[in-house]
PDB file of N, CA and C in Angstrom:
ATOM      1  N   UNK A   1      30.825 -31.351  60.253  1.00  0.00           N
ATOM      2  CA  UNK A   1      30.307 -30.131  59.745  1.00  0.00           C
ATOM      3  C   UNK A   1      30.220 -30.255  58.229  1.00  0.00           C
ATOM      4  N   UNK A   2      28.965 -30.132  57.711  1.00  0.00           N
ATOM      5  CA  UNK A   2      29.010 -30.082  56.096  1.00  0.00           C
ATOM      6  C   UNK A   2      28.948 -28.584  55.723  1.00  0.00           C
ATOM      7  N   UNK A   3      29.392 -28.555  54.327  1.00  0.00           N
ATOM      8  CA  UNK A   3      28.910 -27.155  53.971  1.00  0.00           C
ATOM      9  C   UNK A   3      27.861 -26.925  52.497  1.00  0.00           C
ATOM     10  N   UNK A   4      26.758 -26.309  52.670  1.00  0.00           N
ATOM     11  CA  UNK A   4      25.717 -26.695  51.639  1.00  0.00           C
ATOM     12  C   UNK A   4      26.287 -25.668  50.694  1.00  0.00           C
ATOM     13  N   UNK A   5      26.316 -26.645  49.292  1.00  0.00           N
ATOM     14  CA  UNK A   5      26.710 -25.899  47.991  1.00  0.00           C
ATOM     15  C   UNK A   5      25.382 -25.598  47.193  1.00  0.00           C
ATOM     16  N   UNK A   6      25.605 -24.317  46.800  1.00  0.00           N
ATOM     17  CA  UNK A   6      24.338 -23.922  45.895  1.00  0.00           C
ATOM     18  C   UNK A   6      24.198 -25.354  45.012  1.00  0.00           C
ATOM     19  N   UNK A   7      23.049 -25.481  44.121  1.00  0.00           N
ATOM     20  CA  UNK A   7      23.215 -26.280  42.996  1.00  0.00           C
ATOM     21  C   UNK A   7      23.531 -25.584  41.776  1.00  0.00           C
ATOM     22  N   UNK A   8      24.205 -26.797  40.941  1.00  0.00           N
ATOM     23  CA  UNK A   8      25.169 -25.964  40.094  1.00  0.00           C
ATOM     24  C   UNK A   8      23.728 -26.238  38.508  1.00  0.00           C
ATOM     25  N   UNK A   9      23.048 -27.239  38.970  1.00  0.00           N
ATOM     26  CA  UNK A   9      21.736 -26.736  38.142  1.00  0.00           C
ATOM     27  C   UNK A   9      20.788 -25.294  38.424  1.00  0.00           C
ATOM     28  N   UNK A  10      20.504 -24.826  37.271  1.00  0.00           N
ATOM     29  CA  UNK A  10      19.823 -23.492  37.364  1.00  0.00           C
ATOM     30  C   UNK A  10      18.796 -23.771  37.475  1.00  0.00           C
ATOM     31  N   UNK A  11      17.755 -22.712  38.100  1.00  0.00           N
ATOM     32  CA  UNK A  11      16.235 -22.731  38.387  1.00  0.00           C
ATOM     33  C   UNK A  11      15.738 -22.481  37.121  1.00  0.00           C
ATOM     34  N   UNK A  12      14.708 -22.580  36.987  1.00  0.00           N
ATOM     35  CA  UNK A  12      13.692 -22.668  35.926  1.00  0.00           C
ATOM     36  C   UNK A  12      13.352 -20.890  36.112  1.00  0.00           C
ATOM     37  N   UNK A  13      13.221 -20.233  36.895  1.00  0.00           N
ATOM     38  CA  UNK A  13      13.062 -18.552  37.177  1.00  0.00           C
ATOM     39  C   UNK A  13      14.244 -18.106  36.049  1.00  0.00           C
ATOM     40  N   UNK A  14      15.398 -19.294  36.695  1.00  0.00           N
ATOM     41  CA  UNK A  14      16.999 -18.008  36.052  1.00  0.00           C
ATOM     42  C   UNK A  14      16.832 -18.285  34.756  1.00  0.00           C
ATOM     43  N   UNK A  15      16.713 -19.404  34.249  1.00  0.00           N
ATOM     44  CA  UNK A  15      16.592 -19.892  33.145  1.00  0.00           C
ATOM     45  C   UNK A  15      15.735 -19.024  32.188  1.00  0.00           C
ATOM     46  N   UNK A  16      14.559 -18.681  32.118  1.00  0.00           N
ATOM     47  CA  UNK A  16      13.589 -17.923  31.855  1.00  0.00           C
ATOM     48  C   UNK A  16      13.836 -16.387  31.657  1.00  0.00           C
ATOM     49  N   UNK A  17      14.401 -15.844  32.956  1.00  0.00           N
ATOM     50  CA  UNK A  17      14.972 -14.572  33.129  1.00  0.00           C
ATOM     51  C   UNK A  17      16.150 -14.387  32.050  1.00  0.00           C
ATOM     52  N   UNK A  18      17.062 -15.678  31.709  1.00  0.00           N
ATOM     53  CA  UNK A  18      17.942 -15.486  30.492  1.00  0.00           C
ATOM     54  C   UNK A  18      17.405 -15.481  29.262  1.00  0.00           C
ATOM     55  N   UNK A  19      16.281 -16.390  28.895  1.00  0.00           N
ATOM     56  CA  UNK A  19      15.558 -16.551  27.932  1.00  0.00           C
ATOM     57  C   UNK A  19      15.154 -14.745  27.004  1.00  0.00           C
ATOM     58  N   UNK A  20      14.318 -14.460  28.593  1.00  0.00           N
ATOM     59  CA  UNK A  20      13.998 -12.899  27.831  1.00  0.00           C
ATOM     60  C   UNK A  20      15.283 -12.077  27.807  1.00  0.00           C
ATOM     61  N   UNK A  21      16.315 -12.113  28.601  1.00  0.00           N
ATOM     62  CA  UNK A  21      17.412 -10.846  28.824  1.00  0.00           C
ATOM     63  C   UNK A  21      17.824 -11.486  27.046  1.00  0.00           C
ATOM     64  N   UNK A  22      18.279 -12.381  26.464  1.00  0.00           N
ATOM     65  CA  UNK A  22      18.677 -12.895  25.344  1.00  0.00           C
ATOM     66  C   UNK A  22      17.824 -12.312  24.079  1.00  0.00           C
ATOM     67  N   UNK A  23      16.273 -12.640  24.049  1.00  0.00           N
ATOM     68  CA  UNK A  23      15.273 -12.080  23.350  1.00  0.00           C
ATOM     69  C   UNK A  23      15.147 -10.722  23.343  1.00  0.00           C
ATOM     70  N   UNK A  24      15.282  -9.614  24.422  1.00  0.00           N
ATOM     71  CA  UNK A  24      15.796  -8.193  24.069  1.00  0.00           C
ATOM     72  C   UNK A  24      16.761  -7.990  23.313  1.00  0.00           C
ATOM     73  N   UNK A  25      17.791  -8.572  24.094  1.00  0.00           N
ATOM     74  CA  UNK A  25      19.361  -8.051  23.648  1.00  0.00           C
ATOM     75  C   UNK A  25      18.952  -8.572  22.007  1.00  0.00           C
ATOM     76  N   UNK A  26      18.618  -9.635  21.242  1.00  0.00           N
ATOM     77  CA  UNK A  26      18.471 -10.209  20.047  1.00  0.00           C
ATOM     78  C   UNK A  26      17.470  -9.026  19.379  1.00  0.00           C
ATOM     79  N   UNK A  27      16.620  -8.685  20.128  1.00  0.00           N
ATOM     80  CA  UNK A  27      15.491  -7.578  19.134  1.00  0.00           C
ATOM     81  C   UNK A  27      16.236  -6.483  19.378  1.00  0.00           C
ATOM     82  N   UNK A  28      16.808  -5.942  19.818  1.00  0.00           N
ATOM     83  CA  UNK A  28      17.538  -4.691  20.112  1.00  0.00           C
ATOM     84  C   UNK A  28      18.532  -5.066  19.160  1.00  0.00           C
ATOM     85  N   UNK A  29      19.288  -5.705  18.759  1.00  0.00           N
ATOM     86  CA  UNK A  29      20.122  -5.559  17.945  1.00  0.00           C
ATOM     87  C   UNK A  29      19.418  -5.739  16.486  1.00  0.00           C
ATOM     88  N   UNK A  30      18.365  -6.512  16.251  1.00  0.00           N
ATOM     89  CA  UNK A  30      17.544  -6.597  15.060  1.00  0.00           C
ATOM     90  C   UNK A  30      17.301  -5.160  14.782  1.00  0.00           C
ATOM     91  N   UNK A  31      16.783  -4.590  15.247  1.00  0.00           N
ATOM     92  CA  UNK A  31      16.613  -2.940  15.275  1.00  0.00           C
ATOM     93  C   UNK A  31      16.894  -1.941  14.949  1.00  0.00           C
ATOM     94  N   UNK A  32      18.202  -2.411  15.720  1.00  0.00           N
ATOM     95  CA  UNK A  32      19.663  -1.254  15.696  1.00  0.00           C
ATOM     96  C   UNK A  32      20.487  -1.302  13.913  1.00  0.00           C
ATOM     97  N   UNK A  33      20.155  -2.678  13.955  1.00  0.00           N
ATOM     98  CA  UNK A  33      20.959  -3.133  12.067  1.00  0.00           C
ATOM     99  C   UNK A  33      19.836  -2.396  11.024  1.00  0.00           C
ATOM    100  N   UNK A  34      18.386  -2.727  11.498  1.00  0.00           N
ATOM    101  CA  UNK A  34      17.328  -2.083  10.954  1.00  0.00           C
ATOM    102  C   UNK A  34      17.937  -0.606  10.563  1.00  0.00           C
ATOM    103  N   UNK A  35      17.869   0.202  12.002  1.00  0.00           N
ATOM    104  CA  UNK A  35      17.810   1.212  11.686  1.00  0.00           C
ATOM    105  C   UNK A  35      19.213   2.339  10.783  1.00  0.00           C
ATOM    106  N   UNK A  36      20.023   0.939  11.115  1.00  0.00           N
ATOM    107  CA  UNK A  36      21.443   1.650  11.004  1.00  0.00           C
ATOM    108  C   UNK A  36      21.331   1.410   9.074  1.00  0.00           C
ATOM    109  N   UNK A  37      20.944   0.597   8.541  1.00  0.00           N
ATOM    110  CA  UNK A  37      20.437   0.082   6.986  1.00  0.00           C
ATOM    111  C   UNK A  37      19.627   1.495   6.436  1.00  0.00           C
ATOM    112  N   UNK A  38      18.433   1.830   7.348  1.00  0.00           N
ATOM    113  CA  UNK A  38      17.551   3.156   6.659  1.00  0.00           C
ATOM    114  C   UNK A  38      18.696   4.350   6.758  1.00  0.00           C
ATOM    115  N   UNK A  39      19.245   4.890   7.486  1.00  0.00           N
ATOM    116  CA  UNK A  39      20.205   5.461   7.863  1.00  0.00           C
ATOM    117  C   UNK A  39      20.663   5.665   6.964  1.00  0.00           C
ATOM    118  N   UNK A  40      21.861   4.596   6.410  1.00  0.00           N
ATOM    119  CA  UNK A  40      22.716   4.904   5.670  1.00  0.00           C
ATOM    120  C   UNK A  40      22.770   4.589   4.325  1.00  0.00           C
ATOM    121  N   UNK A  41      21.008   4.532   3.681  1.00  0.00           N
ATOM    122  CA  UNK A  41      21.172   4.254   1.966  1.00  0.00           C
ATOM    123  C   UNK A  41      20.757   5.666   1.561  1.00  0.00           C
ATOM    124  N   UNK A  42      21.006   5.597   0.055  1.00  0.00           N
ATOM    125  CA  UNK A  42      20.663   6.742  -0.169  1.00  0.00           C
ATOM    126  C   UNK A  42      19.626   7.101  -1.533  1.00  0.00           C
ATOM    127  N   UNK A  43      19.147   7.561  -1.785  1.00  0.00           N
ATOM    128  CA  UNK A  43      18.312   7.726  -2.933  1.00  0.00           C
ATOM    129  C   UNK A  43      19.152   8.150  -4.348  1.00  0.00           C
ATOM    130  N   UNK A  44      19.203   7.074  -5.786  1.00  0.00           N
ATOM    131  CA  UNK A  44      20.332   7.052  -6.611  1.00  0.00           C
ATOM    132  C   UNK A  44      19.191   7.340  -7.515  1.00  0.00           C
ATOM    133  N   UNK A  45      19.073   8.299  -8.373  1.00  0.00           N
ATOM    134  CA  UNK A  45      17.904   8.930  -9.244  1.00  0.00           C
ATOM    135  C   UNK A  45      19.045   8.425 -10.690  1.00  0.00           C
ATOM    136  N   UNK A  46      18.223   7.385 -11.308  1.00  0.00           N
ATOM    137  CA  UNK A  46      19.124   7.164 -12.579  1.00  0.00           C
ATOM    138  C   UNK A  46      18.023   7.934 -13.804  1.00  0.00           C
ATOM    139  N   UNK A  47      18.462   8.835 -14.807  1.00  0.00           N
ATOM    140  CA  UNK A  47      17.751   8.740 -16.040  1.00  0.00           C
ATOM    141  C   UNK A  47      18.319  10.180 -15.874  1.00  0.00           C
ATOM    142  N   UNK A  48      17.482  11.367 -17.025  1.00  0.00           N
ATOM    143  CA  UNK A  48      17.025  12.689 -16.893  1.00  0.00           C
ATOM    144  C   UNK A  48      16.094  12.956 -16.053  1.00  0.00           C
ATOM    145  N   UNK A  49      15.975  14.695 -15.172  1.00  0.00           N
ATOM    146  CA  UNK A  49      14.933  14.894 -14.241  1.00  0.00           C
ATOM    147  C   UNK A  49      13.804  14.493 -15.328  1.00  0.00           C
ATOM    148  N   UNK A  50      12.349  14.576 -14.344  1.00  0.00           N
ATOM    149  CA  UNK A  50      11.253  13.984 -14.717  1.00  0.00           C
ATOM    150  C   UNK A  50      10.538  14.916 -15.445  1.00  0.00           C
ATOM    151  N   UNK A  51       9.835  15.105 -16.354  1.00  0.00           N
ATOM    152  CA  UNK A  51       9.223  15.860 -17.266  1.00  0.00           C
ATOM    153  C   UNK A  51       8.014  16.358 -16.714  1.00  0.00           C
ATOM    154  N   UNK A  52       7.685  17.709 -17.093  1.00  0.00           N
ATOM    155  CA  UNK A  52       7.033  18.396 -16.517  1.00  0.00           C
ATOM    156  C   UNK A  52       5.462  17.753 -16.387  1.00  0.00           C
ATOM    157  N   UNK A  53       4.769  16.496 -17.265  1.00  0.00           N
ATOM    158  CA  UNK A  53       3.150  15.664 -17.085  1.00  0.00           C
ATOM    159  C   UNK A  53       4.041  14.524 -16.720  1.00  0.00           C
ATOM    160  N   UNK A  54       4.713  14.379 -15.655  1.00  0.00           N
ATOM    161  CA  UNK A  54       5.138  12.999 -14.461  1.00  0.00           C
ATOM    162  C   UNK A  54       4.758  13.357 -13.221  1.00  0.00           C
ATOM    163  N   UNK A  55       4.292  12.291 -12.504  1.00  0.00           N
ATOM    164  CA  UNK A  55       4.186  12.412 -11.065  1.00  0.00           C
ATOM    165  C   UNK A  55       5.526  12.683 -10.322  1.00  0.00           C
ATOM    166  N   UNK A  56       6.524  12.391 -10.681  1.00  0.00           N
ATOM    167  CA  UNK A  56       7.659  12.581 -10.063  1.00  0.00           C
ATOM    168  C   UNK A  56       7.699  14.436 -10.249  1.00  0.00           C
ATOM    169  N   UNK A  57       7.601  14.608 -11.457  1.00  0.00           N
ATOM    170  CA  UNK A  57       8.016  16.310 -11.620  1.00  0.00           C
ATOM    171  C   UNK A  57       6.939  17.066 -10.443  1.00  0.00           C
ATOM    172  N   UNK A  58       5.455  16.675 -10.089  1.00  0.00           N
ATOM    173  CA  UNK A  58       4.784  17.289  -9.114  1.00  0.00           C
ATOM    174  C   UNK A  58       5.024  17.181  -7.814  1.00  0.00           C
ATOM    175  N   UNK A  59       5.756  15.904  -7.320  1.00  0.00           N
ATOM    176  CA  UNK A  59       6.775  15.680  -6.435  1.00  0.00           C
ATOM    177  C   UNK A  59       7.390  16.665  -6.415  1.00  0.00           C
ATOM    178  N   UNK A  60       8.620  16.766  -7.554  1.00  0.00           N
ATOM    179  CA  UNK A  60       9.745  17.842  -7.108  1.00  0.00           C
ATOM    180  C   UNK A  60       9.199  19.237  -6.878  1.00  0.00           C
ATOM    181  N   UNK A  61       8.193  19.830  -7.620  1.00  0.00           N
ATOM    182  CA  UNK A  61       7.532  21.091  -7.845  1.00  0.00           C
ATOM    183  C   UNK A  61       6.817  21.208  -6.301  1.00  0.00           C
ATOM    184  N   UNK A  62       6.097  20.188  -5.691  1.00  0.00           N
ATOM    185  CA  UNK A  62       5.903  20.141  -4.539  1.00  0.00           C
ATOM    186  C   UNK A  62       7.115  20.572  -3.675  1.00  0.00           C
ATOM    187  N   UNK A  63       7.823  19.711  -3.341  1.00  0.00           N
ATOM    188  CA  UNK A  63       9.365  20.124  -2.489  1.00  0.00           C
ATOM    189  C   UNK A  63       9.913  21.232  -2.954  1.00  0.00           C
ATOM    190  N   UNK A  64       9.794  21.830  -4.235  1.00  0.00           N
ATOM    191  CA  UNK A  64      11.054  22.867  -4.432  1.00  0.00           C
ATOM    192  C   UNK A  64       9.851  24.372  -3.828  1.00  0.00           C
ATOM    193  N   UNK A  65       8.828  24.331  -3.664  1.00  0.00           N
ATOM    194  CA  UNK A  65       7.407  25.452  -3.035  1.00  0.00           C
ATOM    195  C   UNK A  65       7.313  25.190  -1.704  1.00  0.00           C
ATOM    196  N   UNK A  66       7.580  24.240  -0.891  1.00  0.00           N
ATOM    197  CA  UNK A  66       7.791  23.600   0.365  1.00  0.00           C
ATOM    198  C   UNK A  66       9.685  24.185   0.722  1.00  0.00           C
ATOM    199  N   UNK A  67      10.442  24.021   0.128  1.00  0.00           N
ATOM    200  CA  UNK A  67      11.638  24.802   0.225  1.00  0.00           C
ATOM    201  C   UNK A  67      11.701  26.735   0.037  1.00  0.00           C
ATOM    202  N   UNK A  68      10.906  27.118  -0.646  1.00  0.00           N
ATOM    203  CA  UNK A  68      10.572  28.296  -0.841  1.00  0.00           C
ATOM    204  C   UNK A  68      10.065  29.166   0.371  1.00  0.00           C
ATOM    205  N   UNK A  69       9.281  28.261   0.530  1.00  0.00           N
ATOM    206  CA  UNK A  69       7.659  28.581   1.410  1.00  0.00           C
ATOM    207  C   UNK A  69       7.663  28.006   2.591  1.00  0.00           C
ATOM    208  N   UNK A  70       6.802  28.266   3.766  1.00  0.00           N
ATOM    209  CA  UNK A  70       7.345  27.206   4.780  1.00  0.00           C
ATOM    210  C   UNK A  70       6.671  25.945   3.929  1.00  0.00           C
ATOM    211  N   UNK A  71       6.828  24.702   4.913  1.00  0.00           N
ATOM    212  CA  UNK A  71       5.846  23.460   4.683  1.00  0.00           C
ATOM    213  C   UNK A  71       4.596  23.464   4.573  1.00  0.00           C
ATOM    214  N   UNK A  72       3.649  23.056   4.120  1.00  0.00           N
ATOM    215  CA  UNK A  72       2.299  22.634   4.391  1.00  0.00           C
ATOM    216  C   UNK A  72       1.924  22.156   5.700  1.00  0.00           C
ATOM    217  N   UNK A  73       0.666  22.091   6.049  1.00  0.00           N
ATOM    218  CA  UNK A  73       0.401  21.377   7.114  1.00  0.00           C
ATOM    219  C   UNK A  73       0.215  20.299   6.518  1.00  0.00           C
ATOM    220  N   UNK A  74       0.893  19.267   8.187  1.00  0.00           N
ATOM    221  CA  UNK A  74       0.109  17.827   7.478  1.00  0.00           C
ATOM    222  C   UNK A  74      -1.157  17.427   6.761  1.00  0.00           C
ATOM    223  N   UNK A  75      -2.446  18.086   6.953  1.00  0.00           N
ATOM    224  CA  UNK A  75      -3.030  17.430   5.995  1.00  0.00           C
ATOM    225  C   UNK A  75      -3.467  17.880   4.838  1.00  0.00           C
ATOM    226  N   UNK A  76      -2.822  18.561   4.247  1.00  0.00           N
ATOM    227  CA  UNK A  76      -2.735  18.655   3.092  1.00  0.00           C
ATOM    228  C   UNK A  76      -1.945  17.844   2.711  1.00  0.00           C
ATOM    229  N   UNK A  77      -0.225  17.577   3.364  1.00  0.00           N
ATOM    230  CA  UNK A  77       0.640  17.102   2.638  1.00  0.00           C
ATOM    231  C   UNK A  77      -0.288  15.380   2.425  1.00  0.00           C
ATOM    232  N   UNK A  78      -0.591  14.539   3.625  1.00  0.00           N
ATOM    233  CA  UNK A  78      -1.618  13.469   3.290  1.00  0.00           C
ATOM    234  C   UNK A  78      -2.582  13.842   2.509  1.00  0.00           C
ATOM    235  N   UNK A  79      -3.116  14.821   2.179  1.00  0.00           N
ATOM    236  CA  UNK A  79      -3.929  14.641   1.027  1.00  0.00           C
ATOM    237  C   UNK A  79      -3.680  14.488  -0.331  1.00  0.00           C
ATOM    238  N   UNK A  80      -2.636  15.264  -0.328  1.00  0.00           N
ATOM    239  CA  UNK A  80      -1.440  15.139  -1.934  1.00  0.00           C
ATOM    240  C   UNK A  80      -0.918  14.015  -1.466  1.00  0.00           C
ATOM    241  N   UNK A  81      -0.460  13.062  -0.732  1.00  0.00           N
ATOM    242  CA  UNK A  81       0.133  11.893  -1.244  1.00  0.00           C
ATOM    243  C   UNK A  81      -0.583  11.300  -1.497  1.00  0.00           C
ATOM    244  N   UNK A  82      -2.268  11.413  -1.122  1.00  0.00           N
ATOM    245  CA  UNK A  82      -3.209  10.436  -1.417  1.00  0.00           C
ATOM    246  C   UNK A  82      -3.944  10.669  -2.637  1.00  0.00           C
ATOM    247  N   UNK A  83      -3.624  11.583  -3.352  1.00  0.00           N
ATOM    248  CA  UNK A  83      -4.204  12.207  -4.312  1.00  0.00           C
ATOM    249  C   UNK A  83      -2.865  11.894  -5.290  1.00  0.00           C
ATOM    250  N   UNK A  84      -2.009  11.545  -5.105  1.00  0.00           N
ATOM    251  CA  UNK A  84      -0.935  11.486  -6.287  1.00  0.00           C
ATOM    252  C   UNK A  84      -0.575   9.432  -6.028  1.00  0.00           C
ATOM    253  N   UNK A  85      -1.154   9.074  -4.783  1.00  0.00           N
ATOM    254  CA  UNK A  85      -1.024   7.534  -5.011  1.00  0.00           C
ATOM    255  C   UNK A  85      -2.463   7.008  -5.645  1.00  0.00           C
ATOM    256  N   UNK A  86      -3.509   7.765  -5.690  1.00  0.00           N
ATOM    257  CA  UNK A  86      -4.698   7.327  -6.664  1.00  0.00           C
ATOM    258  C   UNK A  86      -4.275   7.602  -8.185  1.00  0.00           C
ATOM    259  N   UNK A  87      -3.639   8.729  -8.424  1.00  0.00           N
ATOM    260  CA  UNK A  87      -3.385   8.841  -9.813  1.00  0.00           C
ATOM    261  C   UNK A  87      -2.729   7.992 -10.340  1.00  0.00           C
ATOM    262  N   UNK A  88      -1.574   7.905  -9.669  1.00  0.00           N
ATOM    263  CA  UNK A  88      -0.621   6.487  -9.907  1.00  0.00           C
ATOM    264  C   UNK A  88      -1.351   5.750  -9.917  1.00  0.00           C
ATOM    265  N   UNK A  89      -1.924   4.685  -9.221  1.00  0.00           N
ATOM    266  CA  UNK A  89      -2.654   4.194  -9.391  1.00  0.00           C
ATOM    267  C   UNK A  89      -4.103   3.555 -10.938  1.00  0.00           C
ATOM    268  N   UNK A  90      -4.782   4.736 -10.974  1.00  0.00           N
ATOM    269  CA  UNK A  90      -5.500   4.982 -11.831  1.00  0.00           C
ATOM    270  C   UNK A  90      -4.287   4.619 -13.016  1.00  0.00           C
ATOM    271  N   UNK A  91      -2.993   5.493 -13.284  1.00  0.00           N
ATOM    272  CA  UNK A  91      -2.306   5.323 -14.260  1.00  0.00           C
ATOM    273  C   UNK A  91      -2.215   3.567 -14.410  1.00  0.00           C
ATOM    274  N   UNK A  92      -1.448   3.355 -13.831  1.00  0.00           N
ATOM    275  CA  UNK A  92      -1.119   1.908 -13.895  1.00  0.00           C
ATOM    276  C   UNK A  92      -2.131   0.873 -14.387  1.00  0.00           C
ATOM    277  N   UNK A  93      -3.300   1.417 -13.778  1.00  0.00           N
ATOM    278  CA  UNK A  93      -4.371   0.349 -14.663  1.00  0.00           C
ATOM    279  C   UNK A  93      -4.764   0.568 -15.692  1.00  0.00           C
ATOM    280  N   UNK A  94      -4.826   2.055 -16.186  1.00  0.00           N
ATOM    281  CA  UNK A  94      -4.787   2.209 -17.651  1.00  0.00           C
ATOM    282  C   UNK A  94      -4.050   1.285 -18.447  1.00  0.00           C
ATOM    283  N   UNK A  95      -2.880   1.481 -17.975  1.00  0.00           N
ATOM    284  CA  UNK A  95      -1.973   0.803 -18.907  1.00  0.00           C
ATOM    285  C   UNK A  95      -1.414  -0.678 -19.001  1.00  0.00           C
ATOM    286  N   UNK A  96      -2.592  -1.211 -17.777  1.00  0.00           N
ATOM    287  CA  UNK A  96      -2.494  -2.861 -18.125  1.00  0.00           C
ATOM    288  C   UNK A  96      -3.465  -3.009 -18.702  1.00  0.00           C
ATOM    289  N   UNK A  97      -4.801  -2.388 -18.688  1.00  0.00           N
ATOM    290  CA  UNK A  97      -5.931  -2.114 -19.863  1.00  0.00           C
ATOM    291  C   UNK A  97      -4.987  -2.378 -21.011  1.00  0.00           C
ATOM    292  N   UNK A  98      -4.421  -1.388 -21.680  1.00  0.00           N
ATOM    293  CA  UNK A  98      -4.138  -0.907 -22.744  1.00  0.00           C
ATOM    294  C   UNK A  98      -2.964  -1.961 -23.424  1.00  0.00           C
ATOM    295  N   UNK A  99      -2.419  -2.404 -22.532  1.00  0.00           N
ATOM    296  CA  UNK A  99      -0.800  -3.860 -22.676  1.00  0.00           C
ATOM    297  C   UNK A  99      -2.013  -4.990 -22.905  1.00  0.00           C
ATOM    298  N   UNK A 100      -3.058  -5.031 -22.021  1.00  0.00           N
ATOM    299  CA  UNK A 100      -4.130  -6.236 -22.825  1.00  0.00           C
ATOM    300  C   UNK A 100      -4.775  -5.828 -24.014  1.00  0.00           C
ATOM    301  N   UNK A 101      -5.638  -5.324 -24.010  1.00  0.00           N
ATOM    302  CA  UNK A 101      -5.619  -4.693 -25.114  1.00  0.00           C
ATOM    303  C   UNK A 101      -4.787  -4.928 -26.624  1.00  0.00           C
ATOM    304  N   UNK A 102      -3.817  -4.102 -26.312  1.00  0.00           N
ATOM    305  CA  UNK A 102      -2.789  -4.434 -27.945  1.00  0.00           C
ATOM    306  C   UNK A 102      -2.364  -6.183 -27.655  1.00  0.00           C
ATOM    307  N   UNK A 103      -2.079  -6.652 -26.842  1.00  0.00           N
ATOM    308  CA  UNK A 103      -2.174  -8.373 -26.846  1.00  0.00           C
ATOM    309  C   UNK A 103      -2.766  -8.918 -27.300  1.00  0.00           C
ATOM    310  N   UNK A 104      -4.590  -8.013 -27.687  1.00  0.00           N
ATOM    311  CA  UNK A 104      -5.540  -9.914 -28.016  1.00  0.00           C
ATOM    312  C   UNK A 104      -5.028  -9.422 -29.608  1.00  0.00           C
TER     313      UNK A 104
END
């Protein structure tokens, strides 16, 4: 009488099936560190508040009328961020204009 032993080599199925159970468990924890990082930093404002012709001060003036008031609807609020990342914008190239400029 013999008795048949599984093989103690794995199938190419199990093998595979560990491959992905490993590749979740690995992105699931990529994720989890991700999310646990946004979570727990915090916004450290170094200087004096921002002066009343800064984009930051229309920021706050925004939020402190949004705290008042209910919220905006979203698209307004996308329209003011898109309207205050062109200005920025626009700013910034002014002033590599202007840094070339006083250079030559």
């Amino acid at each position: 009488m013999s008795i048949v032993t599984p093989s103690l080599r794995p199938s190419a199925a199990s093998a595979i099936k560990k491959l992905i159970l490993g590749g979740r468990a690995l992105l699931l924890t990529a994720v989890s560190v991700g999310l646990l990082g946004c979570a727990t930093t915090q916004q450290i404002t170094d200087g004096p508040p921002p002066r009343p012709e800064t984009i930051e001060a229309l920021i706050y003036q925004w939020d402190a009328i949004e705290r008042r008031q209910k919220p905006a609807p979203d698209a307004y609020r996308d329209q003011y961020v898109a309207a205050l990342k062109a200005l920025s914008a626009s700013l910034a190239e002014t002033e590599k204009w202007r840094h070339r400029a006083e250079s030559q």
